[in-house]
N, C-alpha and C. Protein backbone atom coordinates (compact mmCIF):
# COMPACT_ATOMS: atom_id res chain seq x y z
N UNK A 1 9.41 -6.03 43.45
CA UNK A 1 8.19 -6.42 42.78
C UNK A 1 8.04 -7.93 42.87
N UNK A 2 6.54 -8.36 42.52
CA UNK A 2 6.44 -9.54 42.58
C UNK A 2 6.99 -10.33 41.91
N UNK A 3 7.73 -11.73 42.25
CA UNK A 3 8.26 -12.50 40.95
C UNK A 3 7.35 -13.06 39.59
N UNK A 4 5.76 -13.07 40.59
CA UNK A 4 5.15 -13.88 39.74
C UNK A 4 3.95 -12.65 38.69
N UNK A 5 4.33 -11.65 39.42
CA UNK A 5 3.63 -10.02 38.10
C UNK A 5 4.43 -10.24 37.09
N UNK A 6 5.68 -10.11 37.67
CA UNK A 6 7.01 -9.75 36.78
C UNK A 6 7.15 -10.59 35.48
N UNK A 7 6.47 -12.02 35.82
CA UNK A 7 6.43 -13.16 34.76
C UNK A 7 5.39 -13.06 34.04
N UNK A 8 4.11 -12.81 34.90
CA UNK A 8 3.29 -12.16 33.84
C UNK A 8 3.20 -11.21 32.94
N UNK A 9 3.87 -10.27 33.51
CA UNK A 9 4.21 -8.78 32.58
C UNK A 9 4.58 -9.62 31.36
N UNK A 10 5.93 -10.48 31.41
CA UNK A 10 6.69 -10.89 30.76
C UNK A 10 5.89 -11.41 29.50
N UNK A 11 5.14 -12.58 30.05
CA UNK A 11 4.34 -12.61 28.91
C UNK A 11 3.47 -12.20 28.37
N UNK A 12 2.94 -11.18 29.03
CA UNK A 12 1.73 -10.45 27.94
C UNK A 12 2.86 -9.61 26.90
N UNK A 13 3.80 -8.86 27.74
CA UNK A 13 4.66 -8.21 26.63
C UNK A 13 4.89 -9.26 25.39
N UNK A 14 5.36 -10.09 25.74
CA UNK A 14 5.55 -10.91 24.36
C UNK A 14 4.47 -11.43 23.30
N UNK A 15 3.27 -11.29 23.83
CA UNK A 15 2.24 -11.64 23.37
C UNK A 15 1.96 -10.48 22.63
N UNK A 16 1.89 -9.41 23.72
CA UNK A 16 1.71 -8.15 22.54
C UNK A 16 2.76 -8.28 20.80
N UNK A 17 3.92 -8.25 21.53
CA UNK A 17 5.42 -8.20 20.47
C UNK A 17 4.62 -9.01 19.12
N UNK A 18 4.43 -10.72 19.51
CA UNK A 18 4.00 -11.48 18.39
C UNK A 18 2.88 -10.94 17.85
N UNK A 19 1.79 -10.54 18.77
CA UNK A 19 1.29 -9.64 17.66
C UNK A 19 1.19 -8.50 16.78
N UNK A 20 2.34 -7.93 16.98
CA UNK A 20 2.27 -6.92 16.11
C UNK A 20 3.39 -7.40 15.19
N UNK A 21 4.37 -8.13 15.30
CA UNK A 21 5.14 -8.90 14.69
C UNK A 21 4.38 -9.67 13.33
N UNK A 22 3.42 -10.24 13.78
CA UNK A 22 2.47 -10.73 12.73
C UNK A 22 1.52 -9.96 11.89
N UNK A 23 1.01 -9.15 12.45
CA UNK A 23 0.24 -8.22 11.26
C UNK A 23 1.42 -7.63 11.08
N UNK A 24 2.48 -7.22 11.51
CA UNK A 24 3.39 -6.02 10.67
C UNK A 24 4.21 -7.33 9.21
N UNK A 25 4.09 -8.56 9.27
CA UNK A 25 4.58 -9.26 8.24
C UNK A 25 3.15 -9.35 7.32
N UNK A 26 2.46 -9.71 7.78
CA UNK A 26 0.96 -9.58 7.14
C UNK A 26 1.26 -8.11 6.26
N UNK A 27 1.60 -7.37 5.93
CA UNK A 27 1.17 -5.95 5.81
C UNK A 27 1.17 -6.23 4.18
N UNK A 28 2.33 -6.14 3.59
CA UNK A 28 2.92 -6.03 2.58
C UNK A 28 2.14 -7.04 1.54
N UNK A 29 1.34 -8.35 1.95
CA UNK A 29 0.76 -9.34 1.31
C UNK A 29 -0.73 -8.76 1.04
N UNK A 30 -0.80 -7.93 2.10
CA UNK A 30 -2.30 -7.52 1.96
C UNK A 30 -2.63 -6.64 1.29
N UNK A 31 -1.63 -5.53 1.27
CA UNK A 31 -1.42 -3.95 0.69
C UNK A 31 -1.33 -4.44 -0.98
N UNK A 32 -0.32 -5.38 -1.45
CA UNK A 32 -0.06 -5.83 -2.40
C UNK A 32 -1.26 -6.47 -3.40
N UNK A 33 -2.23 -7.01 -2.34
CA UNK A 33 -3.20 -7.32 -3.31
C UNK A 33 -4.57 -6.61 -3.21
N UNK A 34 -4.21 -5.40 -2.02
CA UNK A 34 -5.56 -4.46 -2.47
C UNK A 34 -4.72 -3.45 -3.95
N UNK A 35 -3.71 -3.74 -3.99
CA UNK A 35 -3.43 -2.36 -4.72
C UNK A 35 -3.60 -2.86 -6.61
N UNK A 36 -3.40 -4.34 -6.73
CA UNK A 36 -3.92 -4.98 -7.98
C UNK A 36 -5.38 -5.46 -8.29
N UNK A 37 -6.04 -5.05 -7.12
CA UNK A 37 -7.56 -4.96 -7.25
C UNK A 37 -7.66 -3.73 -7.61
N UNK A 38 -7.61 -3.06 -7.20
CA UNK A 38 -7.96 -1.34 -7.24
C UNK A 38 -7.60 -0.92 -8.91
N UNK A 39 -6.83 -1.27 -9.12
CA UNK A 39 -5.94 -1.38 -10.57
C UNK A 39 -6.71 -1.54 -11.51
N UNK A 40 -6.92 -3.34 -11.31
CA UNK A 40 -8.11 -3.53 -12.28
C UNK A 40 -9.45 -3.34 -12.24
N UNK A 41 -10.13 -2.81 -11.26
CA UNK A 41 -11.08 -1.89 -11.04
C UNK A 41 -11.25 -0.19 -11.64
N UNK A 42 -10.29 -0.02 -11.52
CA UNK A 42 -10.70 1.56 -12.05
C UNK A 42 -9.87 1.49 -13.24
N UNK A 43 -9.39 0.69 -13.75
CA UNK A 43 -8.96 0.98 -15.45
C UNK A 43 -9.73 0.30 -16.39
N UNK A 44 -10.89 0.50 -16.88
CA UNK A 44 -11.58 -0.59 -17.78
C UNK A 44 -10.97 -0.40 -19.29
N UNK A 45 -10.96 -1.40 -19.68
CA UNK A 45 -10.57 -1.66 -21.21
C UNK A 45 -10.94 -0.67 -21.70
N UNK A 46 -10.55 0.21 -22.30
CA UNK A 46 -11.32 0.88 -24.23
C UNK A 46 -11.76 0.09 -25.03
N UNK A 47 -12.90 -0.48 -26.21
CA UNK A 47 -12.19 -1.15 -27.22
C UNK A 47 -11.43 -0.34 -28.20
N UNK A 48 -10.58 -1.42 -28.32
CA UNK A 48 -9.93 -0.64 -29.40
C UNK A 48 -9.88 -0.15 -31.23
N UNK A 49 -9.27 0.65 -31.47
CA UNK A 49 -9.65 1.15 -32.78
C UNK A 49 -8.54 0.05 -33.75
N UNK A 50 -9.61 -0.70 -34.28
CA UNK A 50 -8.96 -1.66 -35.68
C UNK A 50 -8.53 -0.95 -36.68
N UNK A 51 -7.11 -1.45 -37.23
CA UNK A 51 -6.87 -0.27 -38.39
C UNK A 51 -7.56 -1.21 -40.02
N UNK A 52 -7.08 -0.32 -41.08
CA UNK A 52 -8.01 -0.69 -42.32
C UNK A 52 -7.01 -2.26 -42.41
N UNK A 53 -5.89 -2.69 -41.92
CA UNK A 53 -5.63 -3.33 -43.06
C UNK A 53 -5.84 -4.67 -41.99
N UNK A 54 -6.05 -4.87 -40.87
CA UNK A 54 -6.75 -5.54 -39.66
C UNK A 54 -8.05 -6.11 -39.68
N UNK A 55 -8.91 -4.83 -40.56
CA UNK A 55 -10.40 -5.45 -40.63
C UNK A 55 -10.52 -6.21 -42.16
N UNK A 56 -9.55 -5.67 -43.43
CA UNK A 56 -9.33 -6.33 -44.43
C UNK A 56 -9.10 -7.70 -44.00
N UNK A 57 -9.64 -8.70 -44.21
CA UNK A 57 -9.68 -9.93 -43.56
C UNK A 57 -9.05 -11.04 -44.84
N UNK A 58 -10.18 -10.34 -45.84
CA UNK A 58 -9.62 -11.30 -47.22
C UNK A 58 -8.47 -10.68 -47.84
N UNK A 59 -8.03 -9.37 -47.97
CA UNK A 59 -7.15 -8.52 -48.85
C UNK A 59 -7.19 -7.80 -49.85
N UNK A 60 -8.76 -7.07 -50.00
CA UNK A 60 -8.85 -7.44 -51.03
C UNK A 60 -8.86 -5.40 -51.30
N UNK A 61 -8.45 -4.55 -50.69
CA UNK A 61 -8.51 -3.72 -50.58
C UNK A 61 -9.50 -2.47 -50.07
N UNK A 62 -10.72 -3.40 -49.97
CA UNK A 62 -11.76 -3.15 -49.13
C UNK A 62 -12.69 -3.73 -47.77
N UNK A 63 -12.95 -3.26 -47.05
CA UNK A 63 -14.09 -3.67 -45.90
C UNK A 63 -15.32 -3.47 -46.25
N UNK A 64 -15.96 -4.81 -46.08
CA UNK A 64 -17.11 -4.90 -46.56
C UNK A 64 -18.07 -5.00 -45.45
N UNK A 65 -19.41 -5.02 -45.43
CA UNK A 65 -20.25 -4.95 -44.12
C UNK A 65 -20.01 -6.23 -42.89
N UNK A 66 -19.46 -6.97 -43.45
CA UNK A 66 -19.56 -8.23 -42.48
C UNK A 66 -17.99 -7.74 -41.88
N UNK A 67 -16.90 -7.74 -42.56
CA UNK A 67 -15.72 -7.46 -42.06
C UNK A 67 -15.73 -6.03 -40.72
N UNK A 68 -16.54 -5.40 -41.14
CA UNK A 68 -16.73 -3.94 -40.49
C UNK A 68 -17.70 -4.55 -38.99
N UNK A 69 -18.26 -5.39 -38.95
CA UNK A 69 -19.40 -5.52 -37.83
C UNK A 69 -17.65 -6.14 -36.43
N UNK A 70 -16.35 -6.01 -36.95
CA UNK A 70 -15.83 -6.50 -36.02
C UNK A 70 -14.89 -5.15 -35.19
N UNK A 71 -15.16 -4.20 -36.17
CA UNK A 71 -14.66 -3.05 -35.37
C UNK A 71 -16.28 -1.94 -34.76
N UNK A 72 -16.48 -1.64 -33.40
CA UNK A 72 -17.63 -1.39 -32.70
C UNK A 72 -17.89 0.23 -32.97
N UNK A 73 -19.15 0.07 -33.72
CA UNK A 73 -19.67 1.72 -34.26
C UNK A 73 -19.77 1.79 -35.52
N UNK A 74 -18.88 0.51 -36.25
CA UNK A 74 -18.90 1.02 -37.51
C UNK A 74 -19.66 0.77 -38.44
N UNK A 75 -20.88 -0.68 -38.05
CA UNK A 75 -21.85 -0.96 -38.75
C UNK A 75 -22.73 0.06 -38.34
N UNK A 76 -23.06 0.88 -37.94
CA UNK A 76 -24.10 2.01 -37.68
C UNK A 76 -23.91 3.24 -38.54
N UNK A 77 -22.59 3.60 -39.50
CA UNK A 77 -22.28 4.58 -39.56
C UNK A 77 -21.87 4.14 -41.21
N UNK A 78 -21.96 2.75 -41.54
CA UNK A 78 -21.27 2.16 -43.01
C UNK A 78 -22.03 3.01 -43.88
N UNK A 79 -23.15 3.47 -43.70
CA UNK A 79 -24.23 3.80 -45.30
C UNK A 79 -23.62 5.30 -45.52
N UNK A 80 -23.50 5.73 -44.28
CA UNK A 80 -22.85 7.10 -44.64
C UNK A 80 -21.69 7.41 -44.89
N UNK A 81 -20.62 6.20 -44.50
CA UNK A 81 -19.23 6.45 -45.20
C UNK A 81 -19.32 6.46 -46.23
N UNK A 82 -19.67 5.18 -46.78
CA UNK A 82 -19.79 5.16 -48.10
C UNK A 82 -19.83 5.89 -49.15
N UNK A 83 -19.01 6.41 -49.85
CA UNK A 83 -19.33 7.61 -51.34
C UNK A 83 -19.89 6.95 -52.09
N UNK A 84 -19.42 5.79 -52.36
CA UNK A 84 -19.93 5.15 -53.94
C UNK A 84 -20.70 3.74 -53.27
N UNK A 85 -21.77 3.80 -53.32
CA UNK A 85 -22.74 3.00 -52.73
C UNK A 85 -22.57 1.81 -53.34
N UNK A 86 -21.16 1.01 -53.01
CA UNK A 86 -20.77 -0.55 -53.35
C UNK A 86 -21.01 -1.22 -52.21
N UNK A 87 -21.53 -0.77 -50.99
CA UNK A 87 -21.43 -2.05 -49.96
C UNK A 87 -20.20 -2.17 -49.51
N UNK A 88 -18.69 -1.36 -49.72
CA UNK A 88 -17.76 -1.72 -49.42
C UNK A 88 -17.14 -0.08 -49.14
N UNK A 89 -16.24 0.06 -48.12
CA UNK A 89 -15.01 1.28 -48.09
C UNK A 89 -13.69 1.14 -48.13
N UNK A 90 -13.13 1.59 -49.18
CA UNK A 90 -11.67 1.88 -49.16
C UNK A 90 -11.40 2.50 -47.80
N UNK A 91 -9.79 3.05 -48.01
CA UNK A 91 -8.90 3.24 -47.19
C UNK A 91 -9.51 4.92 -46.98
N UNK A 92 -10.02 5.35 -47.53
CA UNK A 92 -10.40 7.06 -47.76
C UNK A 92 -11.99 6.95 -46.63
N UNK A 93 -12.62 6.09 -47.34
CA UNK A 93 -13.76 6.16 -47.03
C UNK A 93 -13.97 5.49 -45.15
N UNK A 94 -12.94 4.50 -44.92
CA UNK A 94 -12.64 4.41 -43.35
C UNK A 94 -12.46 5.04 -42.31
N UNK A 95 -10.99 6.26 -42.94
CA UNK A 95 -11.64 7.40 -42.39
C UNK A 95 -12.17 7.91 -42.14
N UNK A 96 -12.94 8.23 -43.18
CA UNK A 96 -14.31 9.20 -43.19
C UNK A 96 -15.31 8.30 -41.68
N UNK A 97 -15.69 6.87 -41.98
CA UNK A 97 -16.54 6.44 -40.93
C UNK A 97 -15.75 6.49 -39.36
N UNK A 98 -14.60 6.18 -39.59
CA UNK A 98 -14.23 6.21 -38.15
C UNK A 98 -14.35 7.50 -37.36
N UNK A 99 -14.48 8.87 -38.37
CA UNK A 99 -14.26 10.28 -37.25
C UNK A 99 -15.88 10.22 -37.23
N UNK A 100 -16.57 9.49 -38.17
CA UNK A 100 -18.25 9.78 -37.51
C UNK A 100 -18.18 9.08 -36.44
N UNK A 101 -17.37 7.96 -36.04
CA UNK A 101 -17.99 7.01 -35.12
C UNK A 101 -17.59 8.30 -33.42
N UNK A 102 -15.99 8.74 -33.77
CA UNK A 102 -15.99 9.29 -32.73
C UNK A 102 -14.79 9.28 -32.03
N UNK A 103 -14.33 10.20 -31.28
CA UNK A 103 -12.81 9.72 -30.15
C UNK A 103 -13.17 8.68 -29.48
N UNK A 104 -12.10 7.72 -29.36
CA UNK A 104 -12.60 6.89 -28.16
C UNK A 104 -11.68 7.37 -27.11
N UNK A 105 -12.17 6.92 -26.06
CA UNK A 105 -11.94 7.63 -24.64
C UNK A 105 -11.45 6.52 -23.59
């Protein structure tokens, strides 16, 4: 064979080699950060469910309408927790509003 094919062969083979040499190191950097996109893409937050003694802000054994506007659903649903129409719910009456508000999902 020719000496001077033979040298060419030579280097395209190697040319090929480095390139696959290089995307095959490439792989793992790339894979790695489609797979923490994807992640935080298809898992969105819940908000989450505040418990009574979390939204108690002052201590005072009740949640009152302003304290309640920080857990989501529950100013929509306060007039009907409510038993004793103080503007405020105990620990009984939280319950009661949180299963109106709903499972969260």
């Amino acid at each position: 064979m020719n000496y001077r094919l033979r040298q060419e062969r030579t280097v395209f083979l190697l040319y090929l080699g480095a390139v696959f040499v290089s995307l095959m190191s490439a792989l793992p950097i790339v894979t790695a950060s489609l797979s923490t996109q994807r992640y935080a893409v298809a898992q969105p937050q819940a908000p989450r469910e505040l418990t009574f003694e979390q939204l108690d802000r002052n201590r005072d054994g009740y949640v009152d309408r302003t304290e309640a506007e920080a857990q989501p659903g529950l100013s929509e649903v306060f007039d009907r927790a409510d038993r004793h129409p103080d503007g405020r719910l105990d620990k009984v009456e939280y319950g009661k509003a949180l299963s109106l508000i709903g499972p969260r999902t």
